[in-house]
C-alpha atoms as a PDB file:
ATOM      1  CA  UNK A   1      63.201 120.460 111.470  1.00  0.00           C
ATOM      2  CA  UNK A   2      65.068 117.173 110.853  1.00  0.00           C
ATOM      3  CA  UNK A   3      65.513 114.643 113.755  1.00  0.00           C
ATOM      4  CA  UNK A   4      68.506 113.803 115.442  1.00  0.00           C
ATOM      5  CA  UNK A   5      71.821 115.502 116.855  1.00  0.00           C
ATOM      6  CA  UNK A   6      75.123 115.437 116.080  1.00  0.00           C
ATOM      7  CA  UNK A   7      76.545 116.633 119.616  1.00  0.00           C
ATOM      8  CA  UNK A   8      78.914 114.210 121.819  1.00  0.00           C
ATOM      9  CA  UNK A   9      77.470 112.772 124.627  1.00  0.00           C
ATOM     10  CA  UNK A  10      79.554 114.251 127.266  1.00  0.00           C
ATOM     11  CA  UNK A  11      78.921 117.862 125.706  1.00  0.00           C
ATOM     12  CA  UNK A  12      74.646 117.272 126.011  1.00  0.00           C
ATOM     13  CA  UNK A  13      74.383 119.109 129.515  1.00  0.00           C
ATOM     14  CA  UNK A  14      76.046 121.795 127.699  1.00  0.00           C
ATOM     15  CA  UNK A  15      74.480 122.647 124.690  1.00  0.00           C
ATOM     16  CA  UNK A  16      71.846 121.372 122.036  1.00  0.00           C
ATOM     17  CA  UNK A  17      71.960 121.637 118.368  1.00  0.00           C
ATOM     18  CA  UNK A  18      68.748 121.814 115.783  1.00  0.00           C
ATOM     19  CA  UNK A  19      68.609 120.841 111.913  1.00  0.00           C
ATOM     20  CA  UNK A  20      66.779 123.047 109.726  1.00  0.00           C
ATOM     21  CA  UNK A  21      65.702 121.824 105.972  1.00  0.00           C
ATOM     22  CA  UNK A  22      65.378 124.356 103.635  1.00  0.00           C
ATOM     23  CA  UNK A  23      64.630 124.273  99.826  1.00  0.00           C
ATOM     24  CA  UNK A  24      66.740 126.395  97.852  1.00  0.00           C
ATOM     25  CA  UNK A  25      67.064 126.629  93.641  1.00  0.00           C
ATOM     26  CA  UNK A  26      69.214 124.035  93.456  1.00  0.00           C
ATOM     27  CA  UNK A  27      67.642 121.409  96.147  1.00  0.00           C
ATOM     28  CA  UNK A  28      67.825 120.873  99.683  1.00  0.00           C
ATOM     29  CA  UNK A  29      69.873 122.897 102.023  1.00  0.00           C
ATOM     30  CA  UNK A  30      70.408 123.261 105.857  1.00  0.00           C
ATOM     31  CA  UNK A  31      70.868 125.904 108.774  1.00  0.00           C
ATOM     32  CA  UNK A  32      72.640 124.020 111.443  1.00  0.00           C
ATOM     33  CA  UNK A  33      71.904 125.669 114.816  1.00  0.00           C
ATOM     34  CA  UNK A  34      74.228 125.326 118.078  1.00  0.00           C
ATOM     35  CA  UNK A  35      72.846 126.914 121.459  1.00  0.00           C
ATOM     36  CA  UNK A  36      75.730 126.839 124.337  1.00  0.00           C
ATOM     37  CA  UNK A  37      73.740 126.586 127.608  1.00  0.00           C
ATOM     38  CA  UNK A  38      76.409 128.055 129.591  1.00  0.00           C
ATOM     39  CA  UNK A  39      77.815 130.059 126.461  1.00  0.00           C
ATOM     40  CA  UNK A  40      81.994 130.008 126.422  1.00  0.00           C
ATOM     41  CA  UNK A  41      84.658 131.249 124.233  1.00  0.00           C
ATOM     42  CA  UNK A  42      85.685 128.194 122.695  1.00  0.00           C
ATOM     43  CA  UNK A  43      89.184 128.722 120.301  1.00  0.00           C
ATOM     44  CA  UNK A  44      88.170 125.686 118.075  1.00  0.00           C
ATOM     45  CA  UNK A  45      84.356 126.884 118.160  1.00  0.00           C
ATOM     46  CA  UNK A  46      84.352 127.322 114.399  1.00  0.00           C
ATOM     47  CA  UNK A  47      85.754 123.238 113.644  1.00  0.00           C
ATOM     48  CA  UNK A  48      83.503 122.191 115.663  1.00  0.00           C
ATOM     49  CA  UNK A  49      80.747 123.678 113.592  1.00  0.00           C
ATOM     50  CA  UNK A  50      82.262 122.907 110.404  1.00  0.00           C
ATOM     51  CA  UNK A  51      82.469 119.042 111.307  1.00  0.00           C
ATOM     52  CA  UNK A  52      78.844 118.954 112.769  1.00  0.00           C
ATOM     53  CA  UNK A  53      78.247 120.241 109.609  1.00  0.00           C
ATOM     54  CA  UNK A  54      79.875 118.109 107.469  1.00  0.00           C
ATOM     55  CA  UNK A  55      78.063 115.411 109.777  1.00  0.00           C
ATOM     56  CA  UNK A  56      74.987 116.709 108.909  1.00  0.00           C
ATOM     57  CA  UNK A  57      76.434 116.516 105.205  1.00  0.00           C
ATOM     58  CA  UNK A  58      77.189 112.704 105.570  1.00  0.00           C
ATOM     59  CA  UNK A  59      73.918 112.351 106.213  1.00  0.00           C
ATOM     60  CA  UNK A  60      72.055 113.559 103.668  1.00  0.00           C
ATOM     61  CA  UNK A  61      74.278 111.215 101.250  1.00  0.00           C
ATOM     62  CA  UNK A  62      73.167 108.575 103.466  1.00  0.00           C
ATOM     63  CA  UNK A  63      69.790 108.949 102.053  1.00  0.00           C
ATOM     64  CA  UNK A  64      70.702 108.347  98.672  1.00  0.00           C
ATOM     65  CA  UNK A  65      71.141 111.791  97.579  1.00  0.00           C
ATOM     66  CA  UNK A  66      74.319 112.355  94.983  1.00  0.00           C
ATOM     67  CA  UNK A  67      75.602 115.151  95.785  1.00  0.00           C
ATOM     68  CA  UNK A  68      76.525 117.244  98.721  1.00  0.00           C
ATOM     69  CA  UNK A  69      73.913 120.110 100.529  1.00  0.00           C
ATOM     70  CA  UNK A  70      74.914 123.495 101.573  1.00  0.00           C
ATOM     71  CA  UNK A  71      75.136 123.268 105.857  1.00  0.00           C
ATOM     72  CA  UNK A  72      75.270 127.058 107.102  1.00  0.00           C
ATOM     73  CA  UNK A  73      76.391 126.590 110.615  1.00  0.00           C
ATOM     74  CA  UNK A  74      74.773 129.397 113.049  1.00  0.00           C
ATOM     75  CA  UNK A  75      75.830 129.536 116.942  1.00  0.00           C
ATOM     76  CA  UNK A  76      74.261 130.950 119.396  1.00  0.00           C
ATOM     77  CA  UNK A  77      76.437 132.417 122.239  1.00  0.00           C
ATOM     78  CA  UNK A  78      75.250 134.526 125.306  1.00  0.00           C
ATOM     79  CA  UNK A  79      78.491 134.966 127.613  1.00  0.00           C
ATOM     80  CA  UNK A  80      79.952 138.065 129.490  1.00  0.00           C
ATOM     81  CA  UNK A  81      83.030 138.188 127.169  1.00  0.00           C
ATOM     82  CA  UNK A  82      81.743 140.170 124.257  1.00  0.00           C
ATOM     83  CA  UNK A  83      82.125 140.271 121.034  1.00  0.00           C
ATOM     84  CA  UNK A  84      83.358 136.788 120.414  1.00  0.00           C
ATOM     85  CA  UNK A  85      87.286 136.615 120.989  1.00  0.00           C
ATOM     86  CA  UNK A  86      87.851 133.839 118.553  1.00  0.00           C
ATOM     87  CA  UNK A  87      87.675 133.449 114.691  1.00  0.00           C
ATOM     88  CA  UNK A  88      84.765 131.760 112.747  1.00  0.00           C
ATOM     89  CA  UNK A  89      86.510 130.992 110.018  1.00  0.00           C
ATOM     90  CA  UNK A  90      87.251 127.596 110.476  1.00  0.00           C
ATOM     91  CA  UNK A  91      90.995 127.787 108.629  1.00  0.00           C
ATOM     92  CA  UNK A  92      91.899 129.981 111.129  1.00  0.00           C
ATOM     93  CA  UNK A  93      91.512 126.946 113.771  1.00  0.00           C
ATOM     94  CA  UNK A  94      94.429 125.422 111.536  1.00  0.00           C
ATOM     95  CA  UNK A  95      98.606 126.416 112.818  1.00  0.00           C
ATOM     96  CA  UNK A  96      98.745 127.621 109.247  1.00  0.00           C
ATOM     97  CA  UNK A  97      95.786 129.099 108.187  1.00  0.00           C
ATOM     98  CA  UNK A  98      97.430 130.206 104.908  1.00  0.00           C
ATOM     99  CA  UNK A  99      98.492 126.965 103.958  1.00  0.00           C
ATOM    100  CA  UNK A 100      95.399 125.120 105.005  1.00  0.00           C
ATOM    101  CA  UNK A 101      93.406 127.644 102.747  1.00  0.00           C
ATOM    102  CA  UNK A 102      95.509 126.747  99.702  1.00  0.00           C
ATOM    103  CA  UNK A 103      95.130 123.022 100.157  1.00  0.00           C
ATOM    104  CA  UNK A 104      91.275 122.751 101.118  1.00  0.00           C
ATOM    105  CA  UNK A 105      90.459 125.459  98.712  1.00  0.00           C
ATOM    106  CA  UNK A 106      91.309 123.900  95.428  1.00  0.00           C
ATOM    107  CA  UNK A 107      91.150 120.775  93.755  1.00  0.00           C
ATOM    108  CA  UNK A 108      93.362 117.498  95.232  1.00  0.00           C
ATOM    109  CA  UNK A 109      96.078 116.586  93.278  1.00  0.00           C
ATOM    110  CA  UNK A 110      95.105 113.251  91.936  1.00  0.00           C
ATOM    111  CA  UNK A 111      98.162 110.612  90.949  1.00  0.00           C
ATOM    112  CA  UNK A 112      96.707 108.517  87.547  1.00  0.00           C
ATOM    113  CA  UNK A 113      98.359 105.328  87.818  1.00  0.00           C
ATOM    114  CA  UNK A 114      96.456 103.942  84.655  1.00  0.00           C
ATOM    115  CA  UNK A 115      98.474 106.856  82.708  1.00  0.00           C
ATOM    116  CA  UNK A 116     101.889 105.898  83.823  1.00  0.00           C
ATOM    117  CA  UNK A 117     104.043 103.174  82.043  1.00  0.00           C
ATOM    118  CA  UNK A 118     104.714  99.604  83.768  1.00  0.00           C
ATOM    119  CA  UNK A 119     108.574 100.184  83.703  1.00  0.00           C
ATOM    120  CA  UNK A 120     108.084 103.966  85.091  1.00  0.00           C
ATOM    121  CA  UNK A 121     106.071 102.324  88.047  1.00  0.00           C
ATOM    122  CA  UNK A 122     108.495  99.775  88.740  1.00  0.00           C
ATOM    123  CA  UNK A 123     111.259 102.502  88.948  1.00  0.00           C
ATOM    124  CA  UNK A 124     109.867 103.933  91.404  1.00  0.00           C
ATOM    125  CA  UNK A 125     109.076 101.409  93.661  1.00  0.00           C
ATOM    126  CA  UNK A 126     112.821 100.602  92.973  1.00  0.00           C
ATOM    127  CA  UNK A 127     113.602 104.186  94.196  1.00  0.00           C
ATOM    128  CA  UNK A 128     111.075 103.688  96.951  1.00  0.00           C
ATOM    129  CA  UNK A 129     112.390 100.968  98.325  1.00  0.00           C
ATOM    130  CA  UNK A 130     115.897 102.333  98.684  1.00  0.00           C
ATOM    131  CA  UNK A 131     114.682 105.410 100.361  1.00  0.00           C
ATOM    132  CA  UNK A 132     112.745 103.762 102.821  1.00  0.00           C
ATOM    133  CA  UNK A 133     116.111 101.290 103.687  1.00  0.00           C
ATOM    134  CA  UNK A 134     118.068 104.591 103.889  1.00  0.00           C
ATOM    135  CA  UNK A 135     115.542 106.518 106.053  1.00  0.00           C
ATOM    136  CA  UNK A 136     115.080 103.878 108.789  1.00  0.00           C
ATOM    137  CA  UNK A 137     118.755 102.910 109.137  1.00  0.00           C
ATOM    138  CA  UNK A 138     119.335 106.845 109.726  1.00  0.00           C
ATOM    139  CA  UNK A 139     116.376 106.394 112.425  1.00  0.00           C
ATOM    140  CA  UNK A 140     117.991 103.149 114.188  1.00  0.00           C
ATOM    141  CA  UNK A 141     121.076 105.262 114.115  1.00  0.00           C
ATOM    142  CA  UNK A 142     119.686 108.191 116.050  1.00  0.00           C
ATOM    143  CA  UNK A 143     117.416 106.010 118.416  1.00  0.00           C
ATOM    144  CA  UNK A 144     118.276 103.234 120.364  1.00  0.00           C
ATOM    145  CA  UNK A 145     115.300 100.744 119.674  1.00  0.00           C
ATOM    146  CA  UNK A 146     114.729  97.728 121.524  1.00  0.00           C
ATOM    147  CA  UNK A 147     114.711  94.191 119.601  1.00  0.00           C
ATOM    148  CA  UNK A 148     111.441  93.600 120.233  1.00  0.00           C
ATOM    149  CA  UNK A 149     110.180  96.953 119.219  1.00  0.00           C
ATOM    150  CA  UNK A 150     112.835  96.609 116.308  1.00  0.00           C
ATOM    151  CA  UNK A 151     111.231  93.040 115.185  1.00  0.00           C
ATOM    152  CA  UNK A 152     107.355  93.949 115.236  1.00  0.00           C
ATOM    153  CA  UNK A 153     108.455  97.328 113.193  1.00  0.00           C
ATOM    154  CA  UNK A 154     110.128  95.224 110.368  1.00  0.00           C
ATOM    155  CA  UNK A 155     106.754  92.969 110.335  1.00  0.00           C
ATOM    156  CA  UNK A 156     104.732  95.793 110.315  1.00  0.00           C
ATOM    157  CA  UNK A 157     106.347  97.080 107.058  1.00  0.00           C
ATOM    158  CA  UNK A 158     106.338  93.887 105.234  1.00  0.00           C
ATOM    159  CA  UNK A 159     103.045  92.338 106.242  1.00  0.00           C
ATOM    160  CA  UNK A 160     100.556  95.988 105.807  1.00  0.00           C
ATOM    161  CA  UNK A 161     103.708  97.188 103.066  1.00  0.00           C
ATOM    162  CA  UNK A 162     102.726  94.322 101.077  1.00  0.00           C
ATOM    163  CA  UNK A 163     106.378  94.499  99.745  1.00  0.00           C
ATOM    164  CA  UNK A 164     107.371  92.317  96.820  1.00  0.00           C
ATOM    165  CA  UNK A 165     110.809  92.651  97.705  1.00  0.00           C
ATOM    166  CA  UNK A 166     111.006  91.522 101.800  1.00  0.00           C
ATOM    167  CA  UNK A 167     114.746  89.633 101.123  1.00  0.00           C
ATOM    168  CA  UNK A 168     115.977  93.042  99.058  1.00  0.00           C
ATOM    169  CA  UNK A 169     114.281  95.004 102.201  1.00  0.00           C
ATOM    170  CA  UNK A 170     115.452  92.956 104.733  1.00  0.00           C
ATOM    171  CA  UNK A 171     119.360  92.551 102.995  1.00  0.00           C
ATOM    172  CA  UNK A 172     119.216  95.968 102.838  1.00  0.00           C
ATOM    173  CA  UNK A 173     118.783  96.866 106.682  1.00  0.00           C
ATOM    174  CA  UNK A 174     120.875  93.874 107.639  1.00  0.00           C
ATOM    175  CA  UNK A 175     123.411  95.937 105.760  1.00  0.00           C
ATOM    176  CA  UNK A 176     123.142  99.677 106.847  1.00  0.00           C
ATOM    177  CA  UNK A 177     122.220  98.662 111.038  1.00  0.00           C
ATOM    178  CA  UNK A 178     124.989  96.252 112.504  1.00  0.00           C
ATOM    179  CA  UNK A 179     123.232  96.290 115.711  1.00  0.00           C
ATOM    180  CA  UNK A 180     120.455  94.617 114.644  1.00  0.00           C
ATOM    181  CA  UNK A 181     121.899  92.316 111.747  1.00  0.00           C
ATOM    182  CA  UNK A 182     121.338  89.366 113.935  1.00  0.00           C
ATOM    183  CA  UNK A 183     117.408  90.457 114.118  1.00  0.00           C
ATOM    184  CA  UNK A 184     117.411  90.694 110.276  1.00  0.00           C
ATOM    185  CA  UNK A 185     118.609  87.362 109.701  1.00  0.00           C
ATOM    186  CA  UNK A 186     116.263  85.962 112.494  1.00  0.00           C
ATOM    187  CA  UNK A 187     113.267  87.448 110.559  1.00  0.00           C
ATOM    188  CA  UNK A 188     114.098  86.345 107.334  1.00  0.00           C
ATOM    189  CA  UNK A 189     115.104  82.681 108.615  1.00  0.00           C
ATOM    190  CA  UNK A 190     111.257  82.857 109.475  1.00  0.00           C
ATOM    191  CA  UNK A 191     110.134  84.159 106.430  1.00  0.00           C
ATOM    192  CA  UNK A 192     111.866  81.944 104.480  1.00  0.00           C
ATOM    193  CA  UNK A 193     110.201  78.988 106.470  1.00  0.00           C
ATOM    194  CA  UNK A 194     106.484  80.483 106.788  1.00  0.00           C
ATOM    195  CA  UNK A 195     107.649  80.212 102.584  1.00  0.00           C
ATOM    196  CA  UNK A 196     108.381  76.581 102.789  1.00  0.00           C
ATOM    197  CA  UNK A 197     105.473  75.643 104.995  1.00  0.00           C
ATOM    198  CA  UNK A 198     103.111  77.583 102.525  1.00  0.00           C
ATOM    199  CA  UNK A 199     104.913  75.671  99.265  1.00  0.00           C
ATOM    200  CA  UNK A 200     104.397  72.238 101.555  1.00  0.00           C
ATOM    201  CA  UNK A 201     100.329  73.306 102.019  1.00  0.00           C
ATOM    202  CA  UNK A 202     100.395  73.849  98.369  1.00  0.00           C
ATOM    203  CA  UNK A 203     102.182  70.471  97.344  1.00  0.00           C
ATOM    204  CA  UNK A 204      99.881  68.738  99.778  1.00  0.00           C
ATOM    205  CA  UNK A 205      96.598  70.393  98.005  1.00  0.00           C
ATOM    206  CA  UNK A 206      97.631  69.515  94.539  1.00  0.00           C
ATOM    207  CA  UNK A 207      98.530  65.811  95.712  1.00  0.00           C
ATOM    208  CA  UNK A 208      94.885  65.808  97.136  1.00  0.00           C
ATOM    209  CA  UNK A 209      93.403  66.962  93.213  1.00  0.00           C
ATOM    210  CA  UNK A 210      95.688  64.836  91.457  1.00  0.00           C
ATOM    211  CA  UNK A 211      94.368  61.784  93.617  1.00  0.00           C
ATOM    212  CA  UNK A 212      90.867  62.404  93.452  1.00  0.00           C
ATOM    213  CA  UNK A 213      91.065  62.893  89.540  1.00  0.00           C
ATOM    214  CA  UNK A 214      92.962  59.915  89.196  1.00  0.00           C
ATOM    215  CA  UNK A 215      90.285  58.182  91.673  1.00  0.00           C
ATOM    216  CA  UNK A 216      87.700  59.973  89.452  1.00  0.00           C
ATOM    217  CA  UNK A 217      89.527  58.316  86.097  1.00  0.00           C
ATOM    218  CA  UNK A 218      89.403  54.565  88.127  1.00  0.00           C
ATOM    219  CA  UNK A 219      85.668  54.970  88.560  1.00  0.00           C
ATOM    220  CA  UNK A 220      84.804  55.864  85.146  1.00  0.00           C
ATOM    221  CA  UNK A 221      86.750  53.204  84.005  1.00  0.00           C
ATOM    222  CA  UNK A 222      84.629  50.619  85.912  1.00  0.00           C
ATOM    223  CA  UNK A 223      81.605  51.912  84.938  1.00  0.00           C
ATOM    224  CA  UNK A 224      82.570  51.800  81.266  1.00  0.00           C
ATOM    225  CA  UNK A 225      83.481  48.030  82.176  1.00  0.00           C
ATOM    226  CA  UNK A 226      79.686  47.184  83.647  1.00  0.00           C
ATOM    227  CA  UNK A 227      78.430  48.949  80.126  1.00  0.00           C
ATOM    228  CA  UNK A 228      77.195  52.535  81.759  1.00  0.00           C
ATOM    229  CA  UNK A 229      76.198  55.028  78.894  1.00  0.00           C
ATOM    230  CA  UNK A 230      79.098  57.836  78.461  1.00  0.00           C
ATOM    231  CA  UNK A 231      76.499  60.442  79.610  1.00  0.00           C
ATOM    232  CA  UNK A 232      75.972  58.719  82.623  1.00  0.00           C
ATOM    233  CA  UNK A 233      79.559  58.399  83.622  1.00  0.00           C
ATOM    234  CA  UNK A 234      80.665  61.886  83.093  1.00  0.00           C
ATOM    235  CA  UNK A 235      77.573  63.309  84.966  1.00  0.00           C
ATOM    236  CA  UNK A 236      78.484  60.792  87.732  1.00  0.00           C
ATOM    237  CA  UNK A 237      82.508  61.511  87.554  1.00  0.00           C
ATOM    238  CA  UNK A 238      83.124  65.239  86.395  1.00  0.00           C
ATOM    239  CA  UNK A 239      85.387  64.262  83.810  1.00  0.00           C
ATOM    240  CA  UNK A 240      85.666  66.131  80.710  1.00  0.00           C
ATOM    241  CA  UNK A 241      84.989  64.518  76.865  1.00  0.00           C
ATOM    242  CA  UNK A 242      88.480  64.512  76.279  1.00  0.00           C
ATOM    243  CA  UNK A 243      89.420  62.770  79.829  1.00  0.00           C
ATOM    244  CA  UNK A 244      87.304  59.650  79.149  1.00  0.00           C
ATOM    245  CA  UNK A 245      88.083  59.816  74.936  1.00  0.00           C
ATOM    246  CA  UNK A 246      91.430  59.384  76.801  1.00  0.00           C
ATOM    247  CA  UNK A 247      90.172  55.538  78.761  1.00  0.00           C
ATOM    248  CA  UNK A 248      89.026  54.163  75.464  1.00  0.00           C
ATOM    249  CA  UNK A 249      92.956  54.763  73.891  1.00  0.00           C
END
């Protein structure tokens, strides 16, 4: 029996759970065990089992094993209402059980984007874009959204989007939603000086090199002056051979 339990803490008075190792022909295996103290028909009995079990699953990868074991979830239920009223076939706990059946049945579909050309890719961000623009001006139309509301949505999108094209994005709601052109043109007056401010931190930086390697080219040409080897001075300054070739021009 493996240690542990993988039942919520509100749900302890209610029930208990057990783990059972096995070994089968292919490696380890489980028999997960629920007991319901006060045993009730639960509709969503059979999820519940299935993500203990997949719980259980989690943590046998945990312990650097590579692949996943076989859980078999068993409950036991004592109640007046008998048989059991609900399904235990977990897709049945789904609105759709047919559909959820042909999606978590089969393989995912899986999108390559190594295989698919730069220009192709860029296309469709293109188309994307657009479609998102259209979409949300239809849902500004049909909902009265407050500014504020409206302003933290369009910084959501371009701050966790991580769009390339905010001005396009931004031109092209200021364009489609009247109502809240004067937002638009708030947000991008800020974006365009958060821009500034960044290219100002930037210029500032590459002042700060450019003095210490001309501070760095000053030093080295003093100690050249006072007759320090060449060794000496480039261990001491971080210049390159070519930098101090360049003080004896």
């Amino acid at each position: 029996m493996e240690s542990g339990s993988f039942i919520e803490d509100d749900l302890r008075t209610q029930c208990s759970d057990m783990l059972y190792s096995v070994q089968t022909k292919t490696g380890k295996g489980y028999i997960y065990t629920l007991i319901e103290h006060q045993s009730r028909p639960e509709k969503l009995m059979a999820w519940r089992l299935m993500r203990y079990s997949m719980e259980a699953m989690q943590r046998h990868l945990e312990q650097d094993n590579e692949t996943l074991p076989v859980v078999i979830p068993l409950l036991f239920y004592h109640s007046t209402t008998s048989p059991y009223p609900y399904s235990t076939q977990w897709l049945d706990c789904f609105a759709d059980p047919e559909l959820a059946e042909s999606v978590y049945t089969q393989a995912f579909p899986l999108v390559d984007i190594t295989a698919i050309p730069d220009d192709e890719i860029l296309m469709h961000r293109r188309v994307a874009l657009l479609e998102l623009v259209n979409e949300l001006a239809c849902l500004l139309e049909q909902w009265a959204v407050p500014k504020e509301q409206f302003r933290g949505l369009m910084y959501y999108i371009l701050e966790r989007g991580n769009t390339s094209n905010a001005e396009q994005f931004l031109q092209g709601i200021a364009t489609k939603t009247t109502d809240y052109r004067e937002d638009v043109m708030t947000i991008t007056e800020q974006l365009e000086a958060k821009g500034e401010q960044r290219g100002i931190e930037k210029g500032i930086l590459l002042g700060r090199q450019e003095g210490e390697h001309s501070a760095s080219l000053n030093i080295a040409r003093q100690l050249f002056a006072n007759g320090v080897e060449r060794t000496l001075v480039k261990m001491s300054t971080g210049l390159s051979d070519d930098e101090l070739a360049s003080l004896d021009d």
